[in-house]
N, C-alpha and C. Protein backbone atom coordinates (compact mmCIF):
# COMPACT_ATOMS: atom_id res chain seq x y z
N UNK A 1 9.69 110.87 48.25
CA UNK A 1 9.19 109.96 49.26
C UNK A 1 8.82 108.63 48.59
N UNK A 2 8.78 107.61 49.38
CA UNK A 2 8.98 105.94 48.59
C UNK A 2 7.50 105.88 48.90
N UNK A 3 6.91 105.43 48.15
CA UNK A 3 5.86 104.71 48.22
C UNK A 3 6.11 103.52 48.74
N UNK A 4 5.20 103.33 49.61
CA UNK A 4 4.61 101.40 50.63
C UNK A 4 3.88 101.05 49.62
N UNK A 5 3.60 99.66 49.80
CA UNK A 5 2.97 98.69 49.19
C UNK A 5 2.13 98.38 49.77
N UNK A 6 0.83 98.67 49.53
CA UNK A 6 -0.41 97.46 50.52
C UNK A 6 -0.28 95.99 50.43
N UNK A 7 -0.74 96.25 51.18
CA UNK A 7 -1.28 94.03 51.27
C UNK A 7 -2.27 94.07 50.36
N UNK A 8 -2.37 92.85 49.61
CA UNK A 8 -2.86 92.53 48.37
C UNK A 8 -4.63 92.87 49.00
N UNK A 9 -5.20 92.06 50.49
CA UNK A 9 -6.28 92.46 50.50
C UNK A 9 -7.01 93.46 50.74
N UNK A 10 -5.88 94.50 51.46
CA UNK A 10 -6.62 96.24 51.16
C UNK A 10 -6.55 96.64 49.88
N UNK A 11 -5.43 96.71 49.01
CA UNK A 11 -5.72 96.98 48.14
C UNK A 11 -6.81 96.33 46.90
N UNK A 12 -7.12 94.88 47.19
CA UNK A 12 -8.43 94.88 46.35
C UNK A 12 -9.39 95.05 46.83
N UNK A 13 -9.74 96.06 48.20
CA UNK A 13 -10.70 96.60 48.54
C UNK A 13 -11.21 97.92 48.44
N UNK A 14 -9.58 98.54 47.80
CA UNK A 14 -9.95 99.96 47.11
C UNK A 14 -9.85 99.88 46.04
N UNK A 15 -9.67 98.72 45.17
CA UNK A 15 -10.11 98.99 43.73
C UNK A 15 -11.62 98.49 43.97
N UNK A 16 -11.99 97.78 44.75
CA UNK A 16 -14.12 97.61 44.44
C UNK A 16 -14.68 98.75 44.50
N UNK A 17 -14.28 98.84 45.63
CA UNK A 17 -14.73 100.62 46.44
C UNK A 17 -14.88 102.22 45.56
N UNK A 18 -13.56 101.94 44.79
CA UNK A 18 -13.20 102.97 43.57
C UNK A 18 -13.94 102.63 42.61
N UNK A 19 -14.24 101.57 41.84
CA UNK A 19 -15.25 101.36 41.01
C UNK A 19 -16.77 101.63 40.75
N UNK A 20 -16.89 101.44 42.65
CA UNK A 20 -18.26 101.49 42.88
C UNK A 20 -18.75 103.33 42.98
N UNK A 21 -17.69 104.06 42.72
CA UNK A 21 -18.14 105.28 42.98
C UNK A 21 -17.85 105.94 42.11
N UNK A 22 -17.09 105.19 40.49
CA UNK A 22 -16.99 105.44 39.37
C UNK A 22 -18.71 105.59 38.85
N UNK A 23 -19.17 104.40 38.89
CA UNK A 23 -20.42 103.84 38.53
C UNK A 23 -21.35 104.75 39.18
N UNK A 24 -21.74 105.36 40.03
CA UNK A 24 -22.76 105.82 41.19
C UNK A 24 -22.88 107.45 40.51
N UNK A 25 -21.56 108.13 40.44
CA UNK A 25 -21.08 109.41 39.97
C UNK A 25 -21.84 109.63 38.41
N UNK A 26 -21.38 108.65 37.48
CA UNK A 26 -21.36 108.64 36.03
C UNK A 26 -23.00 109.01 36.16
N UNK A 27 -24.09 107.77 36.95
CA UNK A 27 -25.33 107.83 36.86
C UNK A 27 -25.86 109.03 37.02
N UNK A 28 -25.69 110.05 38.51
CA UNK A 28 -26.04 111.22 38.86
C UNK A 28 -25.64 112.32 37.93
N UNK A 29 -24.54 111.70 37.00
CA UNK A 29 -24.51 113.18 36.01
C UNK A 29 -25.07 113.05 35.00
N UNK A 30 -25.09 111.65 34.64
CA UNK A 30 -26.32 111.71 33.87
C UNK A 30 -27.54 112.25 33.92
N UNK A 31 -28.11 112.22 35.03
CA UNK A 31 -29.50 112.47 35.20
C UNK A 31 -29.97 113.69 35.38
N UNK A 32 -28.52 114.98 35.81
CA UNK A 32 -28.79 115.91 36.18
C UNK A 32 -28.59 116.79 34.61
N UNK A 33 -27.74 116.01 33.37
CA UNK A 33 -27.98 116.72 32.27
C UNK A 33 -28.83 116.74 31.12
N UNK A 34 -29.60 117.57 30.60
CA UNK A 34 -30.14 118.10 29.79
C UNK A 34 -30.03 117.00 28.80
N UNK A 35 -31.17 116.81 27.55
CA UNK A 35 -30.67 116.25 26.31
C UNK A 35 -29.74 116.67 25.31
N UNK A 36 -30.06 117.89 25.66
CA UNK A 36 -29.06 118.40 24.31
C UNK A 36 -27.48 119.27 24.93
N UNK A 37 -27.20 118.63 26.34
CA UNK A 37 -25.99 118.55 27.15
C UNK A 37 -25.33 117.13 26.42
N UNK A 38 -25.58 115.94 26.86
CA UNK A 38 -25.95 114.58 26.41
C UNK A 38 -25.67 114.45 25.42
N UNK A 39 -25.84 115.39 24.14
CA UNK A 39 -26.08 114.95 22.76
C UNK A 39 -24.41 115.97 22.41
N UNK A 40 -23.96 117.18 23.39
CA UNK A 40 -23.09 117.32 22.74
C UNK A 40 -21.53 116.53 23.64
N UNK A 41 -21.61 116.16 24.73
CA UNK A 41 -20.92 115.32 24.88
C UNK A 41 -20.80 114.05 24.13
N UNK A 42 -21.40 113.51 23.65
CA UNK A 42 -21.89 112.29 22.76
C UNK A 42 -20.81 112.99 21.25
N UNK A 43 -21.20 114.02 20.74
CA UNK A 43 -20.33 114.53 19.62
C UNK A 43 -19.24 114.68 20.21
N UNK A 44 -18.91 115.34 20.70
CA UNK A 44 -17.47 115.37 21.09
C UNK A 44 -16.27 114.05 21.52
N UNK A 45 -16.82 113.10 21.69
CA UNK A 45 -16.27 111.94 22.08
C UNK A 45 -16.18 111.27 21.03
N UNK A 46 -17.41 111.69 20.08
CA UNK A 46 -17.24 110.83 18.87
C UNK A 46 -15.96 111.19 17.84
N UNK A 47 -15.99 113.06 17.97
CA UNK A 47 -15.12 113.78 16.86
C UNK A 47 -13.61 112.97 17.67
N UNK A 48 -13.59 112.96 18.62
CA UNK A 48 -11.80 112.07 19.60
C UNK A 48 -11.49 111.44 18.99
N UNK A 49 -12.82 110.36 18.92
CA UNK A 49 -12.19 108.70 18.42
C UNK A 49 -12.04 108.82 17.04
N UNK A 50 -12.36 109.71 16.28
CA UNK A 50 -12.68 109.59 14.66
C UNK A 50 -11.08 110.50 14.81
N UNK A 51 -10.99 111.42 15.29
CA UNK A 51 -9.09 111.71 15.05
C UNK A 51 -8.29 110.95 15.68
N UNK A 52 -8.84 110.18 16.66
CA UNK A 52 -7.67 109.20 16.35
C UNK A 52 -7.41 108.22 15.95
N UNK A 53 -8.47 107.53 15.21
CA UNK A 53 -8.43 106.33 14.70
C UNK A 53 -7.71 107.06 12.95
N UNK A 54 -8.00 108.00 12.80
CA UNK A 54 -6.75 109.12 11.51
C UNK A 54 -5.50 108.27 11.88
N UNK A 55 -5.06 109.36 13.10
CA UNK A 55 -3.65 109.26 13.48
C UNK A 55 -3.34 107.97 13.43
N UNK A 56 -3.92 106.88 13.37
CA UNK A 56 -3.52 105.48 14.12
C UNK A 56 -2.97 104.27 12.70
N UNK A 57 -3.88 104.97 11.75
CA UNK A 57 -3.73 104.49 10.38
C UNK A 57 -2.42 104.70 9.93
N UNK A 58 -1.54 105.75 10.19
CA UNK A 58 -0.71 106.38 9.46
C UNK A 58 0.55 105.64 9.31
């Protein structure tokens, strides 16, 4: 099936819209996790970027 094209001004009304519920989401999960939830997401994102900044050297 073909994808349509919006008109330029709906569609920059669902990228604000989408953003704004990027932002709203991120906050509430924050708040609903633990510190030491927090602290291992925090490691884990860190161990990502540290393998791939490896791979990236090569």
């Amino acid at each position: 099936m073909a994808k349509k094209k919006l008109p330029p001004e709906i569609a920059e009304f669902f990228r604000k819209e989408g953003s704004k519920g990027g932002k709203i989401g991120t906050k509430r999960r924050l708040e609903k996790l633990t510190p030491e939830q927090r602290s291992d997401i925090a490691k884990h994102a860190a161990a990502a970027r540290w393998s791939k900044a490896g791979r990236a050297s090569k």
